[in-house]
Protein backbone atom coordinates (compact mmCIF):
# COMPACT_ATOMS: atom_id res chain seq x y z
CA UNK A 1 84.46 76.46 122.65
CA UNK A 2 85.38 79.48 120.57
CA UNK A 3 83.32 81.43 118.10
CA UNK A 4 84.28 84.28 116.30
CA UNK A 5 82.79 87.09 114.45
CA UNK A 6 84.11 89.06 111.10
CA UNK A 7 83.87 92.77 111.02
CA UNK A 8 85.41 95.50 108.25
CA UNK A 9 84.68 94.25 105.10
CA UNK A 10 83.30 96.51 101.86
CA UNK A 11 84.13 98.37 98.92
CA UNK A 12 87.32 99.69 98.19
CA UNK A 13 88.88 101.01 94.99
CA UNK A 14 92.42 99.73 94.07
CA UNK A 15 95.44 100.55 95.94
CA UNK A 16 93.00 101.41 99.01
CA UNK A 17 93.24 99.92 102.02
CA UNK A 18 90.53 98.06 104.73
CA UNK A 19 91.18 96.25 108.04
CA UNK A 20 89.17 93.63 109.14
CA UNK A 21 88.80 92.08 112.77
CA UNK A 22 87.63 88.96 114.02
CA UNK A 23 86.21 89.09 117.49
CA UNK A 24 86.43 85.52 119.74
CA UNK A 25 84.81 84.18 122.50
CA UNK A 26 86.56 82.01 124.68
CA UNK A 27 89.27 81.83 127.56
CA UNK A 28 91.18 79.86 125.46
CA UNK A 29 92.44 82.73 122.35
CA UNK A 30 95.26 83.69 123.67
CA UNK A 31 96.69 79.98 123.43
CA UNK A 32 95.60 79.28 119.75
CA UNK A 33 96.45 80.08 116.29
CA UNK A 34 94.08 81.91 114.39
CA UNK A 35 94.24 82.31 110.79
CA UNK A 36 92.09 84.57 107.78
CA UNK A 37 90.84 82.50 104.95
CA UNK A 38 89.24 83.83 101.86
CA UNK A 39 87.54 82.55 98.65
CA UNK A 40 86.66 84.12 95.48
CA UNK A 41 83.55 82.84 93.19
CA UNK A 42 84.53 79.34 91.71
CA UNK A 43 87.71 78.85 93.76
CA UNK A 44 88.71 77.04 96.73
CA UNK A 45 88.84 78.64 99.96
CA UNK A 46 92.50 79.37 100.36
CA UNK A 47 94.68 80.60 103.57
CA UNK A 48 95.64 84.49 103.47
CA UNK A 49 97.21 84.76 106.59
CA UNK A 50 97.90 83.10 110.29
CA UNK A 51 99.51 83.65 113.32
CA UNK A 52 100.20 81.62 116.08
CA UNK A 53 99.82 82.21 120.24
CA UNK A 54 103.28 83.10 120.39
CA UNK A 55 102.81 86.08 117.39
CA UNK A 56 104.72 84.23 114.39
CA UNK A 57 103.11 84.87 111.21
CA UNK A 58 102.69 83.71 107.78
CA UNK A 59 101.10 84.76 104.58
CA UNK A 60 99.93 83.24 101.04
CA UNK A 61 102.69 84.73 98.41
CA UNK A 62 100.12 86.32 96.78
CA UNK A 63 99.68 88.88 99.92
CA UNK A 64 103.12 89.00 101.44
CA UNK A 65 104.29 92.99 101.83
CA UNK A 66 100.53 93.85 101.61
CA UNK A 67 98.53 92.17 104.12
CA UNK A 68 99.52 91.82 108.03
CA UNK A 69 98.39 89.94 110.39
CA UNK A 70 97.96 90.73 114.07
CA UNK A 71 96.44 89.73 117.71
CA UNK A 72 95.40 91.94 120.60
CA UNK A 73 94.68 89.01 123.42
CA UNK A 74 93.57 91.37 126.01
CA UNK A 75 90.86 92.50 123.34
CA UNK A 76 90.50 88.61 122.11
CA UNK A 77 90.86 90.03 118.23
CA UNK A 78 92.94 89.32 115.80
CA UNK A 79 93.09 91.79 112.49
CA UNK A 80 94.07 91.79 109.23
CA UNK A 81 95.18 94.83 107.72
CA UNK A 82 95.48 94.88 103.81
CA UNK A 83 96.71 97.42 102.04
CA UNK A 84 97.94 97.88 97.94
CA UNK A 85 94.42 96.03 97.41
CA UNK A 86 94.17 94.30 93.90
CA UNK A 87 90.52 93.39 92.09
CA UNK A 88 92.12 89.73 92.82
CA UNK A 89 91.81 89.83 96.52
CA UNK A 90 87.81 90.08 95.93
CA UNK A 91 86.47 87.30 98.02
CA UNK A 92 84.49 86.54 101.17
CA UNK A 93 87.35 86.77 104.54
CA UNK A 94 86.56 84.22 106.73
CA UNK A 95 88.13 84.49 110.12
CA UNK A 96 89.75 80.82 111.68
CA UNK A 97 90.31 79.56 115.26
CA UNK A 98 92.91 76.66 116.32
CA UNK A 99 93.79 75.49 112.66
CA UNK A 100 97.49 74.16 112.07
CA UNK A 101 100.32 75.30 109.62
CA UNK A 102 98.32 73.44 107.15
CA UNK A 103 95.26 72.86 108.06
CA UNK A 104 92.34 75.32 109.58
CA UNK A 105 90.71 74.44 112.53
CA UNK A 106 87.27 73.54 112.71
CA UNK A 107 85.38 77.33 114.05
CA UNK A 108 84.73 79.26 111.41
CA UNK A 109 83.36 82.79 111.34
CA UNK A 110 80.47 83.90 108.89
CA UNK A 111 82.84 85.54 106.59
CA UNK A 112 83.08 89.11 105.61
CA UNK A 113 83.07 90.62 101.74
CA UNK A 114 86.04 92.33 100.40
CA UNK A 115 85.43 94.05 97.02
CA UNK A 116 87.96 95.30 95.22
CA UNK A 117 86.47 97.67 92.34
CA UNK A 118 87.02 101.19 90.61
């Protein structure tokens, strides 16, 4: 079973940058997809970003050229760095473990604020 923990959110002004990571347990990281999730007040939880075991990524429109997605498996962590950083990518990041192209898997992290804010 995997369980993961998010790290690196806060309070950046606009056009900064943060990086958040999402720590796993489990033998099993380096053969799943793992995905960031986020969700603002009074919206649906939405996918950001996710990359597979085999490093392909892909990204909501609304982040593409801004956000990245990556994976150290040695370190069982997968980040997401975002950078341009509008006051519409506010929301709590919540880290996901073995979800599909369309669908998130079923471990979820705690979730980490990102607030975008002059």
């Amino acid at each position: 079973q995997v369980q993961v923990v998010e790290s690196g959110g806060g309070l950046v002004q606009p056009g900064g940058s943060l990086r958040l990571s999402c720590a796993a347990s489990g033998r099993i990281f380096s053969s799943i997809a793992m995905g960031w999730y986020r969700q603002a007040p009074g919206k649906q939880r939405e996918l950001v970003a996710r990359i597979t075991s085999g490093g392909s990524t892909n990204y909501a429109d609304s982040v593409k050229g801004r956000f990245t997605i990556s994976r150290d498996n040695a370190e069982n962590t997968v980040y997401l760095q975002m950078n341009s950083l509008k006051p519409e990518d506010t929301a709590i990041y919540y880290c996901n473990a073995g979800g599909g192209s369309s669908t998130p898997g079923a471990v979820w992290g705690q979730g980490t604020q990102v607030t975008v804010s002059s």
